[in-house]
N, C-alpha and C. Protein backbone atom coordinates (compact mmCIF):
# COMPACT_ATOMS: atom_id res chain seq x y z
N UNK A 1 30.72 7.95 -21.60
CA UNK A 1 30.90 7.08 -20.45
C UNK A 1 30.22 7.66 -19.23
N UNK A 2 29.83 7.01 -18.81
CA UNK A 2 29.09 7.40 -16.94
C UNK A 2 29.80 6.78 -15.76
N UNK A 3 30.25 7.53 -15.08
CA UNK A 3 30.68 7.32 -13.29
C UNK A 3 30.16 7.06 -12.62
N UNK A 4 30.01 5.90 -11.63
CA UNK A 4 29.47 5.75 -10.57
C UNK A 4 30.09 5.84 -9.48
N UNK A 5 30.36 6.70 -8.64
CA UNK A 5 30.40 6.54 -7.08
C UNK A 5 29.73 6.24 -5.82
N UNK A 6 30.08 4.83 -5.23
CA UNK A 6 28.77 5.43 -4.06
C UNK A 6 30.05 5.68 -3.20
N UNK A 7 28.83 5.60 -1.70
CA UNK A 7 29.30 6.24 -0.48
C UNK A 7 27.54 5.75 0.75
N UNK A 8 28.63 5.36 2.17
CA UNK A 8 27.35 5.67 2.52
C UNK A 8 27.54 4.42 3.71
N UNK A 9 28.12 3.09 3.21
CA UNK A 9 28.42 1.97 3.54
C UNK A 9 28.98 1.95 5.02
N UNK A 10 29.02 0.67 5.59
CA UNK A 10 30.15 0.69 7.44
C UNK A 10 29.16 -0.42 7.88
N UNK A 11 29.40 -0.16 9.35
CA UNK A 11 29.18 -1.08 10.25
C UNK A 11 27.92 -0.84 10.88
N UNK A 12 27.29 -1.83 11.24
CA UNK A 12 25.88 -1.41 11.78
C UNK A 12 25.33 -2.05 12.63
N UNK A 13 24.78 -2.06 13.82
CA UNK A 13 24.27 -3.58 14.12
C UNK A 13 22.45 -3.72 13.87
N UNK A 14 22.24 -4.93 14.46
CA UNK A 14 20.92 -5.04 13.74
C UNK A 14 20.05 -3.97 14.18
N UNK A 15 18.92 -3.94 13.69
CA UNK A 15 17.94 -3.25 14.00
C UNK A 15 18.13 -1.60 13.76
N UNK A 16 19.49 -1.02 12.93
CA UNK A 16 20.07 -0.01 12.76
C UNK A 16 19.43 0.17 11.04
N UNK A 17 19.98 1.87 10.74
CA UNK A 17 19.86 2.23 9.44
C UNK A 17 21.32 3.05 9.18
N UNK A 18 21.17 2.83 7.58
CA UNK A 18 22.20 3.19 6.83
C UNK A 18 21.86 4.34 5.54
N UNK A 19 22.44 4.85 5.19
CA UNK A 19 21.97 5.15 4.32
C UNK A 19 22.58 5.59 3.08
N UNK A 20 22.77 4.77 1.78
CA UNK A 20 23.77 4.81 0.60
C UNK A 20 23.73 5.95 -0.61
N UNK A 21 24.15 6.58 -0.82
CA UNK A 21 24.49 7.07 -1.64
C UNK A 21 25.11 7.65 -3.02
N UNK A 22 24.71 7.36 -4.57
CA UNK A 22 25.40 6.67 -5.16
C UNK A 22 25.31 8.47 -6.40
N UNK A 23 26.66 8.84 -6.84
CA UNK A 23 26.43 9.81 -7.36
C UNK A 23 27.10 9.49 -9.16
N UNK A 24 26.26 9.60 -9.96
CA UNK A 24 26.75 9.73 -11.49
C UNK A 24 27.47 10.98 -12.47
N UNK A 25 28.13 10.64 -13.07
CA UNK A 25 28.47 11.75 -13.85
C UNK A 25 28.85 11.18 -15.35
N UNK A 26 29.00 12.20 -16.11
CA UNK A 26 29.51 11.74 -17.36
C UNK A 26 28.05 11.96 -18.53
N UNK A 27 28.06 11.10 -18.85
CA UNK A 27 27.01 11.31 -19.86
C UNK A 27 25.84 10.44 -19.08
N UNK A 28 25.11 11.51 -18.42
CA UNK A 28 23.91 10.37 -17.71
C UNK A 28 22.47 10.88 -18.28
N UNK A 29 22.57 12.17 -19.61
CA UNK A 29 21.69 12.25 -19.94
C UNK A 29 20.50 11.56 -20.64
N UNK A 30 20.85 10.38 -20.99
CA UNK A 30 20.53 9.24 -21.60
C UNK A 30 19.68 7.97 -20.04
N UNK A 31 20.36 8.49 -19.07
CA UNK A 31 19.81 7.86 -18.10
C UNK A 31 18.37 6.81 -18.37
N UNK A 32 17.93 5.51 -17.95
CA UNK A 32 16.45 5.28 -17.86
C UNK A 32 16.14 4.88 -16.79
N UNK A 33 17.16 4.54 -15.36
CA UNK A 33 16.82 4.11 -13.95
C UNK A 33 18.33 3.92 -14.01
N UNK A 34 17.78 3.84 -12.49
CA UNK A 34 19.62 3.32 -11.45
C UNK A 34 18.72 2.68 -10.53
N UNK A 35 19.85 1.70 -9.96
CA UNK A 35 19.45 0.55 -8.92
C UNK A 35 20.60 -0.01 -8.44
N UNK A 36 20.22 -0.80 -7.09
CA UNK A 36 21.13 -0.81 -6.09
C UNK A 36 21.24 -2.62 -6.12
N UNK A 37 21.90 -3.17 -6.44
CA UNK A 37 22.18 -4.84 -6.14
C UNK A 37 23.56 -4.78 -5.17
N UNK A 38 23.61 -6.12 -4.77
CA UNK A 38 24.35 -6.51 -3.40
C UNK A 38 25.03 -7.83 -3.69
N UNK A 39 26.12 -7.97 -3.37
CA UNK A 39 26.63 -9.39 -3.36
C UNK A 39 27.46 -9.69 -1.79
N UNK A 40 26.93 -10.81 -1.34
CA UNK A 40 26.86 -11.20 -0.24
C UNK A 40 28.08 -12.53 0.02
N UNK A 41 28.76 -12.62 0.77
CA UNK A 41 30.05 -13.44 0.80
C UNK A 41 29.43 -15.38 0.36
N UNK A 42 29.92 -15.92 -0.71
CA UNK A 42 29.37 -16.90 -1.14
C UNK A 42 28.28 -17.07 -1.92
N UNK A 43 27.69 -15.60 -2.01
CA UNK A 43 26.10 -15.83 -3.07
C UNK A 43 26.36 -14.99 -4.30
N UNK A 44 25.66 -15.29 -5.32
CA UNK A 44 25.39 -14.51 -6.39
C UNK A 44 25.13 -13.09 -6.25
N UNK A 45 25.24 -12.40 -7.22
CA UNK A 45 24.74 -10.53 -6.77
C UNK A 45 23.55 -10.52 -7.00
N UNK A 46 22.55 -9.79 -6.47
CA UNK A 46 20.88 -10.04 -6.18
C UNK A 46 20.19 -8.67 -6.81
N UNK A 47 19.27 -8.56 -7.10
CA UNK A 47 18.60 -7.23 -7.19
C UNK A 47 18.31 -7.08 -5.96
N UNK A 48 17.96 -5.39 -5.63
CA UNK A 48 17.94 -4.78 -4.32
C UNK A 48 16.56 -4.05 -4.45
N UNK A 49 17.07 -3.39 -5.60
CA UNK A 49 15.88 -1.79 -5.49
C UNK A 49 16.02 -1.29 -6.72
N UNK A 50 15.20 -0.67 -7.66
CA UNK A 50 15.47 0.47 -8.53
C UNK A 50 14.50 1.66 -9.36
N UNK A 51 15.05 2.37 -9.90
CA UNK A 51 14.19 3.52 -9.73
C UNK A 51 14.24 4.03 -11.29
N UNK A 52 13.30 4.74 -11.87
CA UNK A 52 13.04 5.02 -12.96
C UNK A 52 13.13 6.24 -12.96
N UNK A 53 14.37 7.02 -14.08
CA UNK A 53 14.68 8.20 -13.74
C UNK A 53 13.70 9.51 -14.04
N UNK A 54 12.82 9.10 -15.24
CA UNK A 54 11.62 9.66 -15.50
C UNK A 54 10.71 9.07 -14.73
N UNK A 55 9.86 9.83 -14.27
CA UNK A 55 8.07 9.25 -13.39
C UNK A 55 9.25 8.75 -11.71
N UNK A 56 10.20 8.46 -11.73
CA UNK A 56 10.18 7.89 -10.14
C UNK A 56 9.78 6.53 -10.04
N UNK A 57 9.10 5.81 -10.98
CA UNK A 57 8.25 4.46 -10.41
C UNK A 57 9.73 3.68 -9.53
N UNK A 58 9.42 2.76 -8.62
CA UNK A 58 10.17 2.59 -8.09
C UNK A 58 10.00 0.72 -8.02
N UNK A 59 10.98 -0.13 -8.21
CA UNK A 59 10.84 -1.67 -7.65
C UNK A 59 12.10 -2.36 -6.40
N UNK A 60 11.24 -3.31 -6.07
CA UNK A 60 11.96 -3.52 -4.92
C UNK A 60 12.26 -5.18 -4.98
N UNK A 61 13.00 -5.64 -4.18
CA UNK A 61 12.78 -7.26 -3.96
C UNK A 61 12.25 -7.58 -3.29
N UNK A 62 11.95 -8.76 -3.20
CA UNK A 62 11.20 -8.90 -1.70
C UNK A 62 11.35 -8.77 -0.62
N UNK A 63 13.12 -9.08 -0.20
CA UNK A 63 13.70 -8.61 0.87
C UNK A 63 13.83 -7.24 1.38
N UNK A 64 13.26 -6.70 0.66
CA UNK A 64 13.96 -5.01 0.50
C UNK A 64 12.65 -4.13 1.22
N UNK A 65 11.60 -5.02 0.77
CA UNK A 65 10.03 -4.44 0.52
C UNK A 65 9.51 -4.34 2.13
N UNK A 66 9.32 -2.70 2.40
CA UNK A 66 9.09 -2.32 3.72
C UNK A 66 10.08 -1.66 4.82
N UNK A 67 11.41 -1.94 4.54
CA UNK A 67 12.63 -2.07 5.14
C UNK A 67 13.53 -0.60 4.47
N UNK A 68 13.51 -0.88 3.21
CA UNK A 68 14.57 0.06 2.46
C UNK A 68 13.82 1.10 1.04
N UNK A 69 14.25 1.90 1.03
CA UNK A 69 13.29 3.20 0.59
C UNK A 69 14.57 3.49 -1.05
N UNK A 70 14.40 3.40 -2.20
CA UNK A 70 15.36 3.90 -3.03
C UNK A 70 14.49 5.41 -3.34
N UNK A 71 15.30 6.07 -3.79
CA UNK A 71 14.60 7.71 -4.04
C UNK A 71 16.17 8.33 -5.05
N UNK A 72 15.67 9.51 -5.52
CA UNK A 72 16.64 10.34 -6.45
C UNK A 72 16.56 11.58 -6.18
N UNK A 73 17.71 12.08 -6.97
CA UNK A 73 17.81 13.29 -6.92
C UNK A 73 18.28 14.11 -8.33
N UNK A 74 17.29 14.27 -9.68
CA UNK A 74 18.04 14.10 -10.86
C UNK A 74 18.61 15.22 -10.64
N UNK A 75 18.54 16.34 -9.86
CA UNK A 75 19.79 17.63 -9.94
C UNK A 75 21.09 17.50 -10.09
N UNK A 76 21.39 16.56 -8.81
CA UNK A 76 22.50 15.99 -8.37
C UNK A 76 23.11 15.03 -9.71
N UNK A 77 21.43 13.99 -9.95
CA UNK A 77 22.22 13.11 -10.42
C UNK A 77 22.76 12.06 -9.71
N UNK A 78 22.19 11.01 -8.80
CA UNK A 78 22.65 10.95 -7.03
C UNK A 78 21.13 10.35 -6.78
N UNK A 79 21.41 8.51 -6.94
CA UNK A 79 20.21 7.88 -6.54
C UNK A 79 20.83 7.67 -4.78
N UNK A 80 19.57 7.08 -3.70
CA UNK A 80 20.32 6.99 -2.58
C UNK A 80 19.11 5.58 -2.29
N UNK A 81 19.86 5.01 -1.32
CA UNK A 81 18.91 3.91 -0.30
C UNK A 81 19.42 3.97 0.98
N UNK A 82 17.41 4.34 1.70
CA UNK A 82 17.95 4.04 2.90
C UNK A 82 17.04 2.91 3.28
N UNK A 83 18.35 2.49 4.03
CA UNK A 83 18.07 0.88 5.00
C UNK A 83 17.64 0.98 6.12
N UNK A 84 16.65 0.81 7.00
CA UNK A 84 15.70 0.67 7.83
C UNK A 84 15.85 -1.25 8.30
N UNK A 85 15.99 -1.14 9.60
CA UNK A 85 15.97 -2.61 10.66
C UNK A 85 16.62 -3.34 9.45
N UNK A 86 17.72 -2.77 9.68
CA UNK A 86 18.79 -3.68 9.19
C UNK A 86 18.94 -5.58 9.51
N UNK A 87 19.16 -6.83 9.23
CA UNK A 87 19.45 -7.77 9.61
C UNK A 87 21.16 -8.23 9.11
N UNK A 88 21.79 -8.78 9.39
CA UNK A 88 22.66 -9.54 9.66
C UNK A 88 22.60 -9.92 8.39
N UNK A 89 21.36 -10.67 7.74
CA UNK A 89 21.37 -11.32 6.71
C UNK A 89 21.89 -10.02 5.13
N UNK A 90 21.68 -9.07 5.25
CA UNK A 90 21.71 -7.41 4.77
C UNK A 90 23.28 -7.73 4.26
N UNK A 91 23.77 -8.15 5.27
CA UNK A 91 25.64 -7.73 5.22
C UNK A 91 26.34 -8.14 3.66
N UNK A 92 26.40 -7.79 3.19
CA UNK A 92 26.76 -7.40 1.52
C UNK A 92 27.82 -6.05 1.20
N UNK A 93 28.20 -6.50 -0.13
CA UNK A 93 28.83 -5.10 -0.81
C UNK A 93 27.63 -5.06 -1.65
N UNK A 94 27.07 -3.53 -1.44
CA UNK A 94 26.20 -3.41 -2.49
C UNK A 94 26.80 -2.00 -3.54
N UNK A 95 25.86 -2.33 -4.82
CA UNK A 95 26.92 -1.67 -6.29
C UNK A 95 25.31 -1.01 -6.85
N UNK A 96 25.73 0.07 -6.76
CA UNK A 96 24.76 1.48 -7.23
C UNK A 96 25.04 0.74 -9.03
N UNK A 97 24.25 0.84 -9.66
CA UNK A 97 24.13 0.40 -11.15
C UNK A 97 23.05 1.65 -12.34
N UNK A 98 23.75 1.84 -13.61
CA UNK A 98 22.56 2.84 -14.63
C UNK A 98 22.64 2.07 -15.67
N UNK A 99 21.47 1.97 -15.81
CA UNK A 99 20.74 1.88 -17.25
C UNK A 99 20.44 2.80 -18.31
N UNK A 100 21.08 2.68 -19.19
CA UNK A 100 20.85 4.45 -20.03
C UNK A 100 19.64 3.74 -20.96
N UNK A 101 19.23 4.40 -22.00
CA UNK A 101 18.56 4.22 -23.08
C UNK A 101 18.52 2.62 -23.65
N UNK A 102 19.41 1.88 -23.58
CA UNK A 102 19.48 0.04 -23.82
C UNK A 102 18.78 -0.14 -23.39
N UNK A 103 18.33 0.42 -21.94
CA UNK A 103 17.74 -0.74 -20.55
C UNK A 103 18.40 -1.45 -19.82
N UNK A 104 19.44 -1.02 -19.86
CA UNK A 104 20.32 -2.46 -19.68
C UNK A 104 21.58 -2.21 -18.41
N UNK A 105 21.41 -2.61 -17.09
CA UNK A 105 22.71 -2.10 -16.55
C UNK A 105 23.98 -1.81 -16.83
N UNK A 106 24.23 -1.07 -17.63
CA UNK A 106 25.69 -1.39 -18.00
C UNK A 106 27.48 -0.10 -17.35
N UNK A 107 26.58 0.34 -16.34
CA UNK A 107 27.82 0.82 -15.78
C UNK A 107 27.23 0.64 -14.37
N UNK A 108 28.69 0.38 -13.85
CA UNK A 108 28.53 0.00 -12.25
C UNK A 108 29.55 0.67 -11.53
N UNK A 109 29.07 0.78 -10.18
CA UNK A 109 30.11 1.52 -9.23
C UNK A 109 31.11 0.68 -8.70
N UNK A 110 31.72 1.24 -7.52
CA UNK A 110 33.00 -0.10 -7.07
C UNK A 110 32.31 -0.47 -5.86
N UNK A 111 31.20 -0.42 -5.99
CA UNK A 111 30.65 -0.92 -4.48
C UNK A 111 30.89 -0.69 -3.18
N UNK A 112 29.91 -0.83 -2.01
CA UNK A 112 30.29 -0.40 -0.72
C UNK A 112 30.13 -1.28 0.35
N UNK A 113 30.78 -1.58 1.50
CA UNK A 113 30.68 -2.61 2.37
C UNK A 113 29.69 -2.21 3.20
N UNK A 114 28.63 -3.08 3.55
CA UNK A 114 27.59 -3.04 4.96
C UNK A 114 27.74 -4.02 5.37
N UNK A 115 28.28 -3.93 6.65
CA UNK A 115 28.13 -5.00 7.66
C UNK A 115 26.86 -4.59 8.70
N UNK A 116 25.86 -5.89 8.72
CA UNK A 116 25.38 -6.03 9.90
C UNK A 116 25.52 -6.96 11.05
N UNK A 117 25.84 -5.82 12.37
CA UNK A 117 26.39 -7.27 13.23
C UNK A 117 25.29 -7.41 14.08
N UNK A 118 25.20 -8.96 14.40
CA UNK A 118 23.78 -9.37 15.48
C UNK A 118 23.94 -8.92 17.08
């Protein structure tokens, strides 16, 4: 089994940065990426960002692209995003997510609140 914790989440107003923090444990040797999705009050949960735990390659959404940076740390074990000119529109719980060897997201964190206020 693998743990997800993040950390990192609060209040912000626009034009501010944040920066999330999401740490694994358990059996993450199997790891193949972690990534960050968001669910926003009334919408579906979205892709955000994610990262490939071998090579680093990194993808983004479109919203994300320019704004928010995903990066790792396999020591730790401990993917992070930072958020850059935050908007209002941002304000979500977002859920640190791993993909082991399936490909397949299948463990998730308990998510963290970002509010952006205008």
């Amino acid at each position: 089994q693998v743990q997800l914790v993040e950390s990192g989440g609060g209040l912000v107003q626009a034009g501010g940065s944040l920066r999330l923090s999401c740490a694994a444990s358990g059996r993450t040797y199997s790891t193949y990426a972690m990534g960050w999705f968001r669910r926003a009050p009334g919408k579906e949960r979205e892709f955000v960002a994610s990262i490939r735990w071998s090579g680093g390659s990194t993808y983004y959404a479109d919203s994300a692209k320019g704004r928010f940076t995903i990066s790792r740390d396999n020591a730790k074990n401990t993917v992070y995003l930072q958020m850059n000119s935050l908007k209002p529109e941002d304000t979500a719980v977002y859920y640190c997510a791993l993909a082991d060897f399936r490909r397949e997201y299948n463990y998730w964190g308990q998510g963290t609140q970002v509010t952006v206020s205008s």
